[in-house]
N, C-alpha and C. Protein backbone atom coordinates (compact mmCIF):
# COMPACT_ATOMS: atom_id res chain seq x y z
N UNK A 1 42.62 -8.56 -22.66
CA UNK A 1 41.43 -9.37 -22.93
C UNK A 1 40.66 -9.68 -21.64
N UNK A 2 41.28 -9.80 -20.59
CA UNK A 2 41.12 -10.51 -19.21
C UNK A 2 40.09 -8.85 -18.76
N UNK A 3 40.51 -7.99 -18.59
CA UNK A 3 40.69 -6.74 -18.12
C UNK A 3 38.92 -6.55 -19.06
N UNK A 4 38.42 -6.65 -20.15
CA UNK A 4 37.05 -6.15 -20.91
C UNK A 4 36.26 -7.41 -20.79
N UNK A 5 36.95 -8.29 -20.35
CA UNK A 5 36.01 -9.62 -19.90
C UNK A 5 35.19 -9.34 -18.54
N UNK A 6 36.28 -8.90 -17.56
CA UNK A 6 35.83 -8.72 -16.43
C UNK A 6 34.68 -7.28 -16.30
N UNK A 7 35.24 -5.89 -17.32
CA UNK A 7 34.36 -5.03 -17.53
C UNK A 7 32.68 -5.57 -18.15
N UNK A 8 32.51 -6.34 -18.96
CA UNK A 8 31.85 -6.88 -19.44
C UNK A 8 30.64 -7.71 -18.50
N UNK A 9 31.62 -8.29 -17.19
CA UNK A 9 30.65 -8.93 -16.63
C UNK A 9 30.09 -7.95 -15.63
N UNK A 10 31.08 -7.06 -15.26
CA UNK A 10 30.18 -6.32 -13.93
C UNK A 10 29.70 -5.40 -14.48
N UNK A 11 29.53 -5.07 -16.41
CA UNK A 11 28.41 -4.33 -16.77
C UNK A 11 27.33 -5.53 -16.71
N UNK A 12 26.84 -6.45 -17.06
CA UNK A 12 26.68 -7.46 -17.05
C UNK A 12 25.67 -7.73 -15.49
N UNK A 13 26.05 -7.44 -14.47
CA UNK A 13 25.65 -7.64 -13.08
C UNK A 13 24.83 -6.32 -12.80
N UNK A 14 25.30 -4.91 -13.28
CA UNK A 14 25.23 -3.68 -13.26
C UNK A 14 23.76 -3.78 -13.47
N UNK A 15 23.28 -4.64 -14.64
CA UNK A 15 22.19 -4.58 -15.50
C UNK A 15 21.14 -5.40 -15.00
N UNK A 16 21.79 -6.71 -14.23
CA UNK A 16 21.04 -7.17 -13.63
C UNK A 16 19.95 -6.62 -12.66
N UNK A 17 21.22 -6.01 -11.88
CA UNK A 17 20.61 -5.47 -10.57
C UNK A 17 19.68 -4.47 -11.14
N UNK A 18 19.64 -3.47 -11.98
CA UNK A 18 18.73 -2.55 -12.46
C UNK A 18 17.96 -3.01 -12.79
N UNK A 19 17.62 -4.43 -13.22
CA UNK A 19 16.34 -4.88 -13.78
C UNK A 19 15.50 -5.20 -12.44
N UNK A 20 16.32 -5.76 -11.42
CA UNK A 20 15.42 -6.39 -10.54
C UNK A 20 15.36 -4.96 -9.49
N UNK A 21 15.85 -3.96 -9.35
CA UNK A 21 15.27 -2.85 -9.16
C UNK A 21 14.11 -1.99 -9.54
N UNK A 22 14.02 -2.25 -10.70
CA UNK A 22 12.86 -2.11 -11.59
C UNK A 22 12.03 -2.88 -11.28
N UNK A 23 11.75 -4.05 -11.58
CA UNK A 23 11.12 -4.69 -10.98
C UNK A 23 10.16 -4.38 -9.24
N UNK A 24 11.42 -4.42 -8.23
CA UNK A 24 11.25 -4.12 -6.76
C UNK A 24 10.03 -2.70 -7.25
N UNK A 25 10.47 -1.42 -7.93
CA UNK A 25 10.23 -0.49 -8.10
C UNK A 25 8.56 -0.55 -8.65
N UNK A 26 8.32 -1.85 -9.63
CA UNK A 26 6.63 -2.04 -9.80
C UNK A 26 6.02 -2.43 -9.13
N UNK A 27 6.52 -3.75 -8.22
CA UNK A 27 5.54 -4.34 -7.35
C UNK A 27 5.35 -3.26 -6.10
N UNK A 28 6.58 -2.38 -6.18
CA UNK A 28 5.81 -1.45 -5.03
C UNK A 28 4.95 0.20 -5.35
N UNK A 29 4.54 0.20 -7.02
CA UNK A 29 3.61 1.22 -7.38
C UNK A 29 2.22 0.66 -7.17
N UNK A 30 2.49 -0.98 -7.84
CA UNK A 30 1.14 -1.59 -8.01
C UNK A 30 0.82 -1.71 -6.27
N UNK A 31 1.68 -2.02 -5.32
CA UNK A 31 0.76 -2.50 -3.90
C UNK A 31 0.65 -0.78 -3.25
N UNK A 32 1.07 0.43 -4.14
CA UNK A 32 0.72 1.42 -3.30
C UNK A 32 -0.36 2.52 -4.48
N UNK A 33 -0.53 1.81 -5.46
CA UNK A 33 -2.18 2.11 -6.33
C UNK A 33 -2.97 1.35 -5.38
N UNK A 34 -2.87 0.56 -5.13
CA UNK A 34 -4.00 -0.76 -4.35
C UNK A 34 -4.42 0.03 -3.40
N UNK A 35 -3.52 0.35 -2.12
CA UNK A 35 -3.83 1.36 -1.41
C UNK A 35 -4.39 1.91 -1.33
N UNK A 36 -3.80 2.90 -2.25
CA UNK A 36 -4.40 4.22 -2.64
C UNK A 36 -5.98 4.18 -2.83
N UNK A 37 -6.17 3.48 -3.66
CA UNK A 37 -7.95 3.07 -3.94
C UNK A 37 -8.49 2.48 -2.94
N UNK A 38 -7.68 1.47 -2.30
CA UNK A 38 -8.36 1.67 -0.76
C UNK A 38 -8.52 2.51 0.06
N UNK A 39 -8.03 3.34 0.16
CA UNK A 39 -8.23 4.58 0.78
C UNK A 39 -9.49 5.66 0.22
N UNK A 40 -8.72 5.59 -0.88
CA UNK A 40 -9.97 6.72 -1.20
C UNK A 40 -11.67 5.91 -1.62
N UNK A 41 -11.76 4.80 -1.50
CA UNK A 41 -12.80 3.95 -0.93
C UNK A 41 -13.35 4.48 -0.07
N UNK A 42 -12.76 4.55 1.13
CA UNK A 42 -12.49 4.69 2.54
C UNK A 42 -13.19 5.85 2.57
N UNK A 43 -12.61 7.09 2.49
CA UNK A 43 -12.67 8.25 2.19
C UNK A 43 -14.44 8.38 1.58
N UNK A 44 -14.48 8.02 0.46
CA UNK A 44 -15.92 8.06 0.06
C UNK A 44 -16.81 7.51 0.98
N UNK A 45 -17.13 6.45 1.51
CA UNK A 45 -17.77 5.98 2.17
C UNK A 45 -17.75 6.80 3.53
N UNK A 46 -16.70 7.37 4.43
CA UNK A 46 -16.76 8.00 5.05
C UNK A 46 -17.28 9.18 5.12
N UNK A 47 -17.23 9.88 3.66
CA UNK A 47 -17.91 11.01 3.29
C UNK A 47 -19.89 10.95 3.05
N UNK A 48 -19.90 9.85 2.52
CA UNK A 48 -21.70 9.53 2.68
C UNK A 48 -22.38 9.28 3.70
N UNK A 49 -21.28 8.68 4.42
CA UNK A 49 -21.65 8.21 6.44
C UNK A 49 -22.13 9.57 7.06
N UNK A 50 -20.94 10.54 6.75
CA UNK A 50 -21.26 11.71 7.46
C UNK A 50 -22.46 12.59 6.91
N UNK A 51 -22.09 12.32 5.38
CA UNK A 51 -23.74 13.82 5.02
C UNK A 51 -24.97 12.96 5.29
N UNK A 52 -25.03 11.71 5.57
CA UNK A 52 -26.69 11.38 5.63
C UNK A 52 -26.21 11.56 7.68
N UNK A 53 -25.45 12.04 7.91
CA UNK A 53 -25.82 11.83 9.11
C UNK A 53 -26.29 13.51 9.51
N UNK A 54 -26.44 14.02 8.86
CA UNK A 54 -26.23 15.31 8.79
C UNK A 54 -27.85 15.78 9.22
N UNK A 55 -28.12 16.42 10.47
CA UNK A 55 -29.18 16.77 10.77
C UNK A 55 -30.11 17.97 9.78
């Protein structure tokens, strides 16, 4: 009994940790979409800078 109690909890912990991995795992798609669109912001604007500079 002792022995599927204890299985129980470190499935139990197992699951935890995967959630807050998951977790870790969104907040770092969403701050590297953010980025990303900052960049390619970046990118555009850099690209209009240059063709009007364009003799």
């Amino acid at each position: 009994m002792t022995e599927e109690l204890n299985q129980g909890q470190a499935s139990d912990t197992r699951m935890q940790a995967f959630k807050q991995q998951l977790g870790s795992l969104h907040e770092n798609k969403t701050t590297l979409d953010a980025l990303l669109q900052e960049l390619l912001a970046w990118a555009r604007a850099t690209k209009m800078l240059l063709l009007n500079n364009l003799p």
